[in-house]
Protein backbone atom coordinates (compact mmCIF):
# COMPACT_ATOMS: atom_id res chain seq x y z
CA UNK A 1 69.49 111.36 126.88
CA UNK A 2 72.26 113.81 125.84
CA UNK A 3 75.67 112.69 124.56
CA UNK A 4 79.22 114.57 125.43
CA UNK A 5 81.13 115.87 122.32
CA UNK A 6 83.63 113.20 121.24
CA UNK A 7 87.46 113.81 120.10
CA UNK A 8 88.50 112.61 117.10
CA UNK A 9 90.67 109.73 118.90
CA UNK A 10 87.81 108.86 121.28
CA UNK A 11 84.94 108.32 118.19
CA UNK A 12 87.44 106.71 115.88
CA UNK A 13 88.46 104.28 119.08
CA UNK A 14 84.75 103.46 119.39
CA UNK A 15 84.11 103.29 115.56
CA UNK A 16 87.12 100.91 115.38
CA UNK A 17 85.46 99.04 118.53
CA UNK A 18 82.15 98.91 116.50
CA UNK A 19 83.84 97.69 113.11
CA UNK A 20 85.33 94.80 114.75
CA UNK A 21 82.02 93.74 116.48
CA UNK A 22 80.67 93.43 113.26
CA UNK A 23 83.01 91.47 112.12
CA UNK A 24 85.38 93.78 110.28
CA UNK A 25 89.27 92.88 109.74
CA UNK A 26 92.33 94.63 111.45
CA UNK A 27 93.36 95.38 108.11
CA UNK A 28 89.67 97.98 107.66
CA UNK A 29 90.05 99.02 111.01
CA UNK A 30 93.64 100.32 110.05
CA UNK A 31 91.87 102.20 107.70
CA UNK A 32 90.19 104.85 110.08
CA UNK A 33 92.69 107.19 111.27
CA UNK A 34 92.55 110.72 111.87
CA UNK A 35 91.77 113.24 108.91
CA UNK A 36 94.87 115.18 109.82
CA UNK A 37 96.95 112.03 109.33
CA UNK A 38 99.27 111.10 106.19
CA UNK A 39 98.32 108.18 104.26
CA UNK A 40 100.95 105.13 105.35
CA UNK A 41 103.71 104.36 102.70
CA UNK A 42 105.37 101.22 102.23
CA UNK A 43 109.04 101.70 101.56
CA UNK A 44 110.65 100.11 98.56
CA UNK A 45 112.72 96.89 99.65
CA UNK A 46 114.47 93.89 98.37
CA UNK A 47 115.66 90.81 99.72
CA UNK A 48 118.63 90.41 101.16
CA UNK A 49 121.92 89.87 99.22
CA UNK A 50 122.56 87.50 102.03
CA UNK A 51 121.21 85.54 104.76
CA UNK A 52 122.61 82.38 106.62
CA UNK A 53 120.89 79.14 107.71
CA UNK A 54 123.35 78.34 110.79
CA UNK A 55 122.36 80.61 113.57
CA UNK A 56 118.83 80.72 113.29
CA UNK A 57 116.11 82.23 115.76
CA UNK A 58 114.02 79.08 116.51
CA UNK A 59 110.18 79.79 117.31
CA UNK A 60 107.39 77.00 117.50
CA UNK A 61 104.79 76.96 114.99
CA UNK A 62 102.88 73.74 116.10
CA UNK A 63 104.31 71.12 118.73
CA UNK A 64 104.07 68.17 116.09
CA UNK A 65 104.77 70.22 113.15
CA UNK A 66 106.74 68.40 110.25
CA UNK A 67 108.93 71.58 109.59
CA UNK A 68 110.89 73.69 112.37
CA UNK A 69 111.11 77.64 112.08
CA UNK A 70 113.67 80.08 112.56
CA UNK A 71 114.55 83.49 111.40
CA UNK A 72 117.75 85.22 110.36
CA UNK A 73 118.39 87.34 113.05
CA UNK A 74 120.98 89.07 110.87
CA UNK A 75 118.24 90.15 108.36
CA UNK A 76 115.86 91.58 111.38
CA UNK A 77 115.07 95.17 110.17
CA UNK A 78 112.28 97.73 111.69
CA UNK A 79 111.55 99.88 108.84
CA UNK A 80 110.88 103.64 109.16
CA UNK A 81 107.26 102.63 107.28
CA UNK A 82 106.26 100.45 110.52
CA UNK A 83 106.96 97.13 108.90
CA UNK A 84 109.80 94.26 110.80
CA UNK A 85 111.03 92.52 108.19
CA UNK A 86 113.04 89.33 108.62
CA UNK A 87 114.00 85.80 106.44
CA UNK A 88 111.61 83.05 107.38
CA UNK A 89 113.33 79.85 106.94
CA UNK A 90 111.05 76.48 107.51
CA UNK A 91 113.45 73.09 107.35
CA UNK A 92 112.17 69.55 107.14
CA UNK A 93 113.46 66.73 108.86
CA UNK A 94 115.35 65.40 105.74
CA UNK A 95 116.94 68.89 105.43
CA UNK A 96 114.71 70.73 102.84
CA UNK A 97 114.13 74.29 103.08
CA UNK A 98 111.52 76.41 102.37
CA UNK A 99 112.85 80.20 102.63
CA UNK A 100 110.95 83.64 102.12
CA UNK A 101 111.64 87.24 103.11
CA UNK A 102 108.55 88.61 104.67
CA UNK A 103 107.42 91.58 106.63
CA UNK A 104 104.90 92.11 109.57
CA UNK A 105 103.02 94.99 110.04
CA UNK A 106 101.93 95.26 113.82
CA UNK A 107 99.61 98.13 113.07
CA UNK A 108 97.13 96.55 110.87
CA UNK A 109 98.11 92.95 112.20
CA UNK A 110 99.59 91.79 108.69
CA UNK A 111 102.17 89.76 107.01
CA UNK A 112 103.81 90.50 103.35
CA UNK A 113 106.05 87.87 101.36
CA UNK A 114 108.52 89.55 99.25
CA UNK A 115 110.11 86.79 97.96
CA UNK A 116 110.69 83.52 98.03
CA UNK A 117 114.44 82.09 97.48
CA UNK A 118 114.43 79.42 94.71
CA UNK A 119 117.95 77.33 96.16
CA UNK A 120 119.39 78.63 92.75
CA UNK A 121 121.11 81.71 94.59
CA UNK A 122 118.22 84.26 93.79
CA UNK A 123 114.77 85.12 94.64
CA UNK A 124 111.93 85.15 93.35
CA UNK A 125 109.62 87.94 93.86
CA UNK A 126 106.53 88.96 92.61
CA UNK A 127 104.37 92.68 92.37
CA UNK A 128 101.68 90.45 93.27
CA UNK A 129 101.76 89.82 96.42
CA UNK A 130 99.77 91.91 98.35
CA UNK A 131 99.56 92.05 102.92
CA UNK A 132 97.70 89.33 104.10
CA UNK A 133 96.00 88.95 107.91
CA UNK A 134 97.56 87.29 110.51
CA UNK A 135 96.15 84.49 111.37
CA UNK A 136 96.40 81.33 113.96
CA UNK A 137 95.96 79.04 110.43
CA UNK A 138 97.24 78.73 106.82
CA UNK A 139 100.11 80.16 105.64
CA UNK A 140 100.57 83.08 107.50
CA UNK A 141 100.30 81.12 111.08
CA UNK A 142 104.37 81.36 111.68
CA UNK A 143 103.84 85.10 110.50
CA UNK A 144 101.05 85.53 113.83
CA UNK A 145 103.10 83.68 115.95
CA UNK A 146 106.27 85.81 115.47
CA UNK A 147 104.06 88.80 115.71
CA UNK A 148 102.29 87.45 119.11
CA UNK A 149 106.14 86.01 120.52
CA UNK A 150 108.08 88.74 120.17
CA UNK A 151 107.67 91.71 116.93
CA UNK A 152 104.79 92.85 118.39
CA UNK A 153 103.22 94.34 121.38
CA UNK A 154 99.50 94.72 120.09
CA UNK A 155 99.25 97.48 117.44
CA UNK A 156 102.85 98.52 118.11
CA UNK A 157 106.39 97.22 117.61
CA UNK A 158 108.27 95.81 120.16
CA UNK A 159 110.96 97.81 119.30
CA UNK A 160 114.59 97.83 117.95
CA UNK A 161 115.67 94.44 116.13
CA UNK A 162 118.29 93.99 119.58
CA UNK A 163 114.91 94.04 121.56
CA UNK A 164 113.12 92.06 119.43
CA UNK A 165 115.15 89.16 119.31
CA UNK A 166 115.77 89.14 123.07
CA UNK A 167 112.12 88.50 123.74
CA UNK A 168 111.90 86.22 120.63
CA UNK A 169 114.64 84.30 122.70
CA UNK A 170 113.59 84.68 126.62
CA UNK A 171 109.96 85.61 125.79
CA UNK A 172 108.06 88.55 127.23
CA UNK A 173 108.40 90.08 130.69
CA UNK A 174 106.52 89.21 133.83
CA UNK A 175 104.52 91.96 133.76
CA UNK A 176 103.17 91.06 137.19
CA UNK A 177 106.26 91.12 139.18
């Protein structure tokens, strides 16, 4: 049996392909990229000075959830590190909020928390907190399904915040028309 030469994208495809059938996270598979290729950055960010509650961008976490969601869609940013960050604001029925700036990272299918406003007119924020998988459970559920309705197309960003937001709001193209 003989074996054609592979390119680097081709084995690293198939390693990544490998990784994940043995169970391996997004998050390690990120982790093989090409030799020639710059280790990622994170940029230095803060929350933002300001953010409003009124004209939120409604998504549904769970169809009996006790909270509804919604994000700022004046605080939308697409970084030039890869990560859509955005103010997460979850409201109970009697009007409590719960309110965090996070950021989603469609390349290694992770969510950050940056801080977490403390309804004193500041946030709290902590070195801490590290990039945690998406998932379909816990706390990073609204996280996946912003990521799955409209930040991100697979492994890649939708695109600008304007485009974002317009399939957050009409969802994604018929791709079969």
């Amino acid at each position: 049996m003989t074996f054609a030469p592979c390119r680097v994208s081709r084995c690293l495809a198939i390693a990544g392909a490998s990784l994940s059938l043995l169970g391996w996270s997004p998050g390690a598979q990120a982790q093989l990229q090409s030799p020639d290729a710059e280790p990622w950055q994170e940029a230095q960010t803060a929350p933002p000075a300001v953010f409003s509650t009124d004209q939120l961008q409604a998504f549904e976490v769970s169809k009996d959830a006790a909270l509804s969601y919604g994000i700022d869609p004046k605080t939308l940013t697409v970084g030039n590190d890869g990560v859509v960050r955005y103010v997460l604001v979850a409201r109970s029925a009697n009007g409590a909020l719960n309110v965090l700036y996070q950021g989603i990272r469609c390349q290694t299918a992770q969510v950050k928390t940056y801080g977490r406003w403390n309804n004193q007119s500041s946030w709290n924020t902590s070195p801490k907190d590290d990039w945690q998988e998406l998932s379909f459970r816990g706390a990073s559920r609204p996280a996946m399904l912003l990521a799955r309705g409209g930040v991100c197309e697979g492994r890649t960003i939708t695109g600008n915040p304007q485009k974002i937001l317009n399939t957050l709001k009409n969802g994604r193209p018929d791709s079969a028309r």
